[in-house]
C-alpha atoms as a PDB file:
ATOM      1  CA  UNK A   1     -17.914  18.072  47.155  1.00  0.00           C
ATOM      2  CA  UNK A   2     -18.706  20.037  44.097  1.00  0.00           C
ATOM      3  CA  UNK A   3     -16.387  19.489  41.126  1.00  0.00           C
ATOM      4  CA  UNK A   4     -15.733  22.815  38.746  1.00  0.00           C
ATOM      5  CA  UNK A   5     -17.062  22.982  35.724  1.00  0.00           C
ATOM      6  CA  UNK A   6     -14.966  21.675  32.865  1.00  0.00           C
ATOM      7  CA  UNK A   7     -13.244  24.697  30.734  1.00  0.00           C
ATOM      8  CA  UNK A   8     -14.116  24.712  27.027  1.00  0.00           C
ATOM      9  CA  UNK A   9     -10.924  23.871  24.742  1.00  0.00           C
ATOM     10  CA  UNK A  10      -8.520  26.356  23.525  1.00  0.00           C
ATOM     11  CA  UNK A  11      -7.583  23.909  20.861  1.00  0.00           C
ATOM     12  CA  UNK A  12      -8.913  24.732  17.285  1.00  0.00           C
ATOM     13  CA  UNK A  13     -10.640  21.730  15.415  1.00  0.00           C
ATOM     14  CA  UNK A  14     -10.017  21.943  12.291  1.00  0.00           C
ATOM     15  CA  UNK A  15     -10.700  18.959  10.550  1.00  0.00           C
ATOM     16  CA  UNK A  16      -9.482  19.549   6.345  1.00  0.00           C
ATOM     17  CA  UNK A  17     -12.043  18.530   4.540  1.00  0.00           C
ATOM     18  CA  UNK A  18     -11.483  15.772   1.587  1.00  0.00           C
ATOM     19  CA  UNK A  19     -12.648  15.343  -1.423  1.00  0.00           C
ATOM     20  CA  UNK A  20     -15.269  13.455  -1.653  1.00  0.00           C
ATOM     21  CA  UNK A  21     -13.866  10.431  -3.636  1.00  0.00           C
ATOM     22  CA  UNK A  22     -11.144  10.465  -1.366  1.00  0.00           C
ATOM     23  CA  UNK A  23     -13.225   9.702   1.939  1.00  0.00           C
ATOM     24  CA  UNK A  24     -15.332   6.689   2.770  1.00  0.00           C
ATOM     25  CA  UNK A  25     -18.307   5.903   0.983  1.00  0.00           C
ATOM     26  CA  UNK A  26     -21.454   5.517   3.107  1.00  0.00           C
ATOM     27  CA  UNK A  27     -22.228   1.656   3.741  1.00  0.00           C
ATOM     28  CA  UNK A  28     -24.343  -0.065   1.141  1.00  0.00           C
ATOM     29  CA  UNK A  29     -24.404  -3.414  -0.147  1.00  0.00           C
ATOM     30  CA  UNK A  30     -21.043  -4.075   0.803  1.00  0.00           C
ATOM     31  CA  UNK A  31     -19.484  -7.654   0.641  1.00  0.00           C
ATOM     32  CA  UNK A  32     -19.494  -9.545   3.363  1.00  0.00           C
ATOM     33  CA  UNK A  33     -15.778  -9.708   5.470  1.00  0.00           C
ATOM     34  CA  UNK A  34     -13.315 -12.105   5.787  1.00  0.00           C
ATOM     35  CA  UNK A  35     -12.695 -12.457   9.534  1.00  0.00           C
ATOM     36  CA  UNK A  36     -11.289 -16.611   9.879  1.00  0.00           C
ATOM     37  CA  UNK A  37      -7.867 -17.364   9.441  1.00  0.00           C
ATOM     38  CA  UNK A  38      -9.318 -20.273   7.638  1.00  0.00           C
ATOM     39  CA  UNK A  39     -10.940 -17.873   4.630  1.00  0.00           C
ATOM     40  CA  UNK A  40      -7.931 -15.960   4.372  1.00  0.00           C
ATOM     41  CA  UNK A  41      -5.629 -19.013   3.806  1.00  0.00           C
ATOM     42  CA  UNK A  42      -8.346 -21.053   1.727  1.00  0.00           C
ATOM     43  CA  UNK A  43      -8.190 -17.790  -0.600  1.00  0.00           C
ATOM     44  CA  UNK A  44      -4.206 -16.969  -0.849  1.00  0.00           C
ATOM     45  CA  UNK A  45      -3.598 -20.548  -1.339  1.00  0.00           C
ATOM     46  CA  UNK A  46      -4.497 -19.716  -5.374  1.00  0.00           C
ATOM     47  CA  UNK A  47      -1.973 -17.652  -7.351  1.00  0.00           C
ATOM     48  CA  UNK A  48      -2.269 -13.952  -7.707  1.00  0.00           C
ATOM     49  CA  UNK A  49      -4.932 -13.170 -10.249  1.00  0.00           C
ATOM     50  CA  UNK A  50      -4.870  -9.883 -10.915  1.00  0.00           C
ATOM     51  CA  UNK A  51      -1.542  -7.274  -9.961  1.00  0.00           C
ATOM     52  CA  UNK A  52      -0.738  -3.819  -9.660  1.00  0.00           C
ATOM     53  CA  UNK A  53       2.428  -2.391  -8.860  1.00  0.00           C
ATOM     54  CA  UNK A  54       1.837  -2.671  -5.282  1.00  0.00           C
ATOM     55  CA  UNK A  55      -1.258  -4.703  -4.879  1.00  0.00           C
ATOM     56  CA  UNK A  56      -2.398  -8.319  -5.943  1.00  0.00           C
ATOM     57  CA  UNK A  57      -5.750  -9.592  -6.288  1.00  0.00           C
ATOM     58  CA  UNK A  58      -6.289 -13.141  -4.765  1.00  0.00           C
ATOM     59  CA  UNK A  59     -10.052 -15.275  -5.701  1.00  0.00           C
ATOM     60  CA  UNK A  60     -11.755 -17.693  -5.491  1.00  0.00           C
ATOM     61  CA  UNK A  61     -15.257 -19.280  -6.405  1.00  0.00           C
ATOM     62  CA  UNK A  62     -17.372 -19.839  -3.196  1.00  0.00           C
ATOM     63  CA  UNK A  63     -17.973 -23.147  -3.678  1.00  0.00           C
ATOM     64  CA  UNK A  64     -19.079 -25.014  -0.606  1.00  0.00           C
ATOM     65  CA  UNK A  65     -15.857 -25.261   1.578  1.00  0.00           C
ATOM     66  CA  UNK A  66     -15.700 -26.662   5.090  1.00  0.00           C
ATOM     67  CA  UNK A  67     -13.451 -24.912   7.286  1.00  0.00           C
ATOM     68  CA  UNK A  68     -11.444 -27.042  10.226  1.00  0.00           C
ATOM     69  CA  UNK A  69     -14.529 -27.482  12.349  1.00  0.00           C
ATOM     70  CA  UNK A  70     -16.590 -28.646  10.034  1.00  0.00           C
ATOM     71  CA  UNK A  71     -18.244 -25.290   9.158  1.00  0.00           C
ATOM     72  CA  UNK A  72     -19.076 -23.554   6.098  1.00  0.00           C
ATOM     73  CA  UNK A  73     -15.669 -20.894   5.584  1.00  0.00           C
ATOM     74  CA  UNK A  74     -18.237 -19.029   3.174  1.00  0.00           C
ATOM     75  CA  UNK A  75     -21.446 -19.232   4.169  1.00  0.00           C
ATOM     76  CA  UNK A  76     -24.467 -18.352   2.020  1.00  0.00           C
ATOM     77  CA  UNK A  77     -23.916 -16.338  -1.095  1.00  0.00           C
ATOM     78  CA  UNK A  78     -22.223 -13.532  -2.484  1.00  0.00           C
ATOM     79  CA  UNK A  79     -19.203 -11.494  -2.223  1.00  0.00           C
ATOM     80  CA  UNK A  80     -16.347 -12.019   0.015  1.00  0.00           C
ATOM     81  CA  UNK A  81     -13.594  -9.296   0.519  1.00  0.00           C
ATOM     82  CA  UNK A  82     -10.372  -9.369   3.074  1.00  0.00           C
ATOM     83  CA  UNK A  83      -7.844  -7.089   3.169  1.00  0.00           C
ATOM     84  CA  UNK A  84      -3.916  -8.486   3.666  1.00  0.00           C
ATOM     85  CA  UNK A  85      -1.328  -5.312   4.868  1.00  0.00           C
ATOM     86  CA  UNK A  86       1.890  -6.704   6.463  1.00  0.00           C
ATOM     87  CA  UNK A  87       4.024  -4.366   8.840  1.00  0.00           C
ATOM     88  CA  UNK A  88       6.458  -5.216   6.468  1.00  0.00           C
ATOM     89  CA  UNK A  89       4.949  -2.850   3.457  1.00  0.00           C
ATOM     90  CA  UNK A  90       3.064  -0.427   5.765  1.00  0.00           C
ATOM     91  CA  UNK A  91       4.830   0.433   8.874  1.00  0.00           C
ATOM     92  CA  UNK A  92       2.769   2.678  10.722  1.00  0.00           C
ATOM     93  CA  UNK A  93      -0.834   1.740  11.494  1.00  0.00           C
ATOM     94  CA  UNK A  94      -2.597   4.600  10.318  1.00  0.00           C
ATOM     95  CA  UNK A  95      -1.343   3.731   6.876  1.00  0.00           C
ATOM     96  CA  UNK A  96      -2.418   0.375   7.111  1.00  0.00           C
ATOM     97  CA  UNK A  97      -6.125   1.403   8.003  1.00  0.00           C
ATOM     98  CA  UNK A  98      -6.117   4.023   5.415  1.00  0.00           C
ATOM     99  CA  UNK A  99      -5.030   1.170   2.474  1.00  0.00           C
ATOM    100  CA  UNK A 100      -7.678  -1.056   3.854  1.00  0.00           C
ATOM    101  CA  UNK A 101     -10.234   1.491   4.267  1.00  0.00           C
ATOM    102  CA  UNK A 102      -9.568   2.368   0.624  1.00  0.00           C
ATOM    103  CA  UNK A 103      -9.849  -0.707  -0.735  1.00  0.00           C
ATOM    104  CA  UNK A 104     -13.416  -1.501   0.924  1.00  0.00           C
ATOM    105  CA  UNK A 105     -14.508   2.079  -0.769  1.00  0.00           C
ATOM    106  CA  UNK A 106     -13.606   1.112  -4.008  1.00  0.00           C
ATOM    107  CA  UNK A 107     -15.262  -1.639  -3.812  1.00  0.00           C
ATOM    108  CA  UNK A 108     -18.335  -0.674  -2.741  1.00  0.00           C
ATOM    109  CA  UNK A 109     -17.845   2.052  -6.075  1.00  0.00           C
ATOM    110  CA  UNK A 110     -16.839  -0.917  -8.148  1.00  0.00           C
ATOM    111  CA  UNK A 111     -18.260  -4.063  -6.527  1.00  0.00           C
ATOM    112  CA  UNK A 112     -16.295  -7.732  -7.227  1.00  0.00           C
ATOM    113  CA  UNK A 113     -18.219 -10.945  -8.701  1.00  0.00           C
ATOM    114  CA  UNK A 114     -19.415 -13.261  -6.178  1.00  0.00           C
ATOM    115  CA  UNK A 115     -16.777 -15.021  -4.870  1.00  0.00           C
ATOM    116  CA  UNK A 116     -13.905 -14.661  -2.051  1.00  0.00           C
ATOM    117  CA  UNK A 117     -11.713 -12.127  -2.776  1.00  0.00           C
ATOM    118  CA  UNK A 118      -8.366 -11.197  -1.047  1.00  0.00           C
ATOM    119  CA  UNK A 119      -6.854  -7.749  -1.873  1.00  0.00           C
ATOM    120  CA  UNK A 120      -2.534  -8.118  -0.958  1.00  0.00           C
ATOM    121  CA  UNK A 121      -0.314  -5.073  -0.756  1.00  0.00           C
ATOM    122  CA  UNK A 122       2.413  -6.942  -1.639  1.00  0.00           C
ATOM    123  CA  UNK A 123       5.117  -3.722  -2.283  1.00  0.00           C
ATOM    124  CA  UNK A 124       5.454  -0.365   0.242  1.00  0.00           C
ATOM    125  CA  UNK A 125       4.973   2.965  -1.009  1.00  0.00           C
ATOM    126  CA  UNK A 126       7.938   5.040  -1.099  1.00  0.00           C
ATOM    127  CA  UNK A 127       8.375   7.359   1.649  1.00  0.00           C
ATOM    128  CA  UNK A 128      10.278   9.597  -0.232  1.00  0.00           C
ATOM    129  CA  UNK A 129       7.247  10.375  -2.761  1.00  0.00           C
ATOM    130  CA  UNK A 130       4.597  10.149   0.422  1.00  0.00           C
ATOM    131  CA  UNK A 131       6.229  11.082   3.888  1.00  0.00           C
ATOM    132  CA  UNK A 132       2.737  11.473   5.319  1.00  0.00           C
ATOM    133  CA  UNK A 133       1.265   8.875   6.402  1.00  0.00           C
ATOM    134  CA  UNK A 134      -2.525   9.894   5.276  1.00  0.00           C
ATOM    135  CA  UNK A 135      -1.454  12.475   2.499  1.00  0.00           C
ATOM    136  CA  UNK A 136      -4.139  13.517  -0.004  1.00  0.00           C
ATOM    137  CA  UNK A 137      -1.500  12.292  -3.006  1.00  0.00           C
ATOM    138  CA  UNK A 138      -0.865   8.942  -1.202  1.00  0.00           C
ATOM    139  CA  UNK A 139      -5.113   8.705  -1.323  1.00  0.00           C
ATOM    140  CA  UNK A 140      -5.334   9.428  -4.777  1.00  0.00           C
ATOM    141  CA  UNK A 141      -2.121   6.980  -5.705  1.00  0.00           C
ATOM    142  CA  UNK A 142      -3.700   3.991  -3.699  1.00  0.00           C
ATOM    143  CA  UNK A 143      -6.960   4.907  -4.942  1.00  0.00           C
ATOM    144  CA  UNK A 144      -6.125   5.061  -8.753  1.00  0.00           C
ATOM    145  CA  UNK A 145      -4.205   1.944  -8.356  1.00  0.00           C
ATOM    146  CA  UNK A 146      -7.019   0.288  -7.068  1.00  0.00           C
ATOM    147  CA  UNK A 147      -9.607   1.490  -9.093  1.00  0.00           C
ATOM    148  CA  UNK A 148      -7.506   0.197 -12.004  1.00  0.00           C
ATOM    149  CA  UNK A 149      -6.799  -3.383  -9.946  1.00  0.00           C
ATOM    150  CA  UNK A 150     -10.582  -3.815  -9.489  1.00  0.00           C
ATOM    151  CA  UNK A 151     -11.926  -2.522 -12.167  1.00  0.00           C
ATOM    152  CA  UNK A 152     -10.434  -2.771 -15.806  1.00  0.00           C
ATOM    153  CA  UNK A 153      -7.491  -5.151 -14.859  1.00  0.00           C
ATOM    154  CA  UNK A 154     -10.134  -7.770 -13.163  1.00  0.00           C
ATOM    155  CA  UNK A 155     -12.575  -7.712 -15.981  1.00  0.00           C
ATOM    156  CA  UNK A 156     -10.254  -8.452 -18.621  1.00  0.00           C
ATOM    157  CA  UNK A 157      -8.729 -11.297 -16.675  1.00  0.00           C
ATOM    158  CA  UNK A 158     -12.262 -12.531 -15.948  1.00  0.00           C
ATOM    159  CA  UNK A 159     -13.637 -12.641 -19.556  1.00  0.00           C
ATOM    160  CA  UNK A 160     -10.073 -14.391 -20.820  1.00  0.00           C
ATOM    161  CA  UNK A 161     -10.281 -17.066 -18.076  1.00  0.00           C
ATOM    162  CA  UNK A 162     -14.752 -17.205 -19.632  1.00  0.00           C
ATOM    163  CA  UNK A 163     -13.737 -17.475 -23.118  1.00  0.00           C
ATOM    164  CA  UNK A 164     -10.961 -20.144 -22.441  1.00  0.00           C
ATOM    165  CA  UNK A 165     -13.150 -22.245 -20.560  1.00  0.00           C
ATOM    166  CA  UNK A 166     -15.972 -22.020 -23.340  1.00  0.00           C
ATOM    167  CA  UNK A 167     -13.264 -23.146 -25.540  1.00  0.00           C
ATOM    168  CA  UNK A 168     -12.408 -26.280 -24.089  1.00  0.00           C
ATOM    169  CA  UNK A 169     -15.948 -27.665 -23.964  1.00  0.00           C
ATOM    170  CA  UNK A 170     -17.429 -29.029 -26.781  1.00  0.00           C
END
């Protein structure tokens, strides 16, 4: 038996076209992921260090921790980024990949110390301002905010914590 050819679509692909700040940066030195539960709790078990209206900014050094099996949580050097997005905040998934492909761009744009890092959305976005799900002005909102959380925000916490520790040695 011979099978038809498949028909070509009728549907139109139009795919709109971003800005390019707006869409995913092509992969570079990025940090390396959290995956284990282990690294995610080791890292939210510090306060906050940095927040945003809707975002906070867990860290820690990567000192040499063992995880429950005995194993390294971070091993080797360097950065450490994970991403935390509850249902709760962002109910539908595409949302939730969106924020957390957002945050991994603007980090690659602005990269973090070394050390583990935890970005938390820890507020939702009002639906009323963004009923898409993947607007444009939802983009640019998380993006700003994060550019400022990463960015300016982090730095100046950094070099207070630096000068306050210089202060206390002799």
């Amino acid at each position: 038996m011979h099978a038809a050819p498949r028909a070509a679509s009728a549907w139109p692909f139009d795919v709109p076209v971003l800005e390019p700040s707006l869409s995913a940066a092509p992969r570079g030195a990025a940090a390396h992921r959290l995956r284990q539960r282990a690294q995610f709790q080791a890292v939210l078990s510090r306060p906050a260090l940095v927040h945003s209206a809707h975002f906070a900014l867990h860290g820690i050094p990567t000192a040499p921790q063992l995880g429950p099996r005995g194993v390294a949580l971070f091993p080797g050097s360097g950065t450490w980024l994970g991403v935390v997005v509850p249902k709760r905040w962002a109910r539908r998934a595409v949302t939730r990949n969106m924020l957390k492909r957002q945050v991994y761009a603007v980090e690659r744009e602005q990269p973090l110390p070394a050390g583990a890092w935890v970005v938390r959305l820890k507020q939702a976005f009002p639906t009323t301002e963004f009923p898409s799900a993947t607007s444009t002005a939802l983009r640019r909102a998380v993006r700003q905010e994060l550019l400022q959380l990463l960015g300016p925000r982090l730095r100046q916490r950094l070099a207070v914590s630096a000068e306050g520790q210089q202060t206390d040695t002799p």
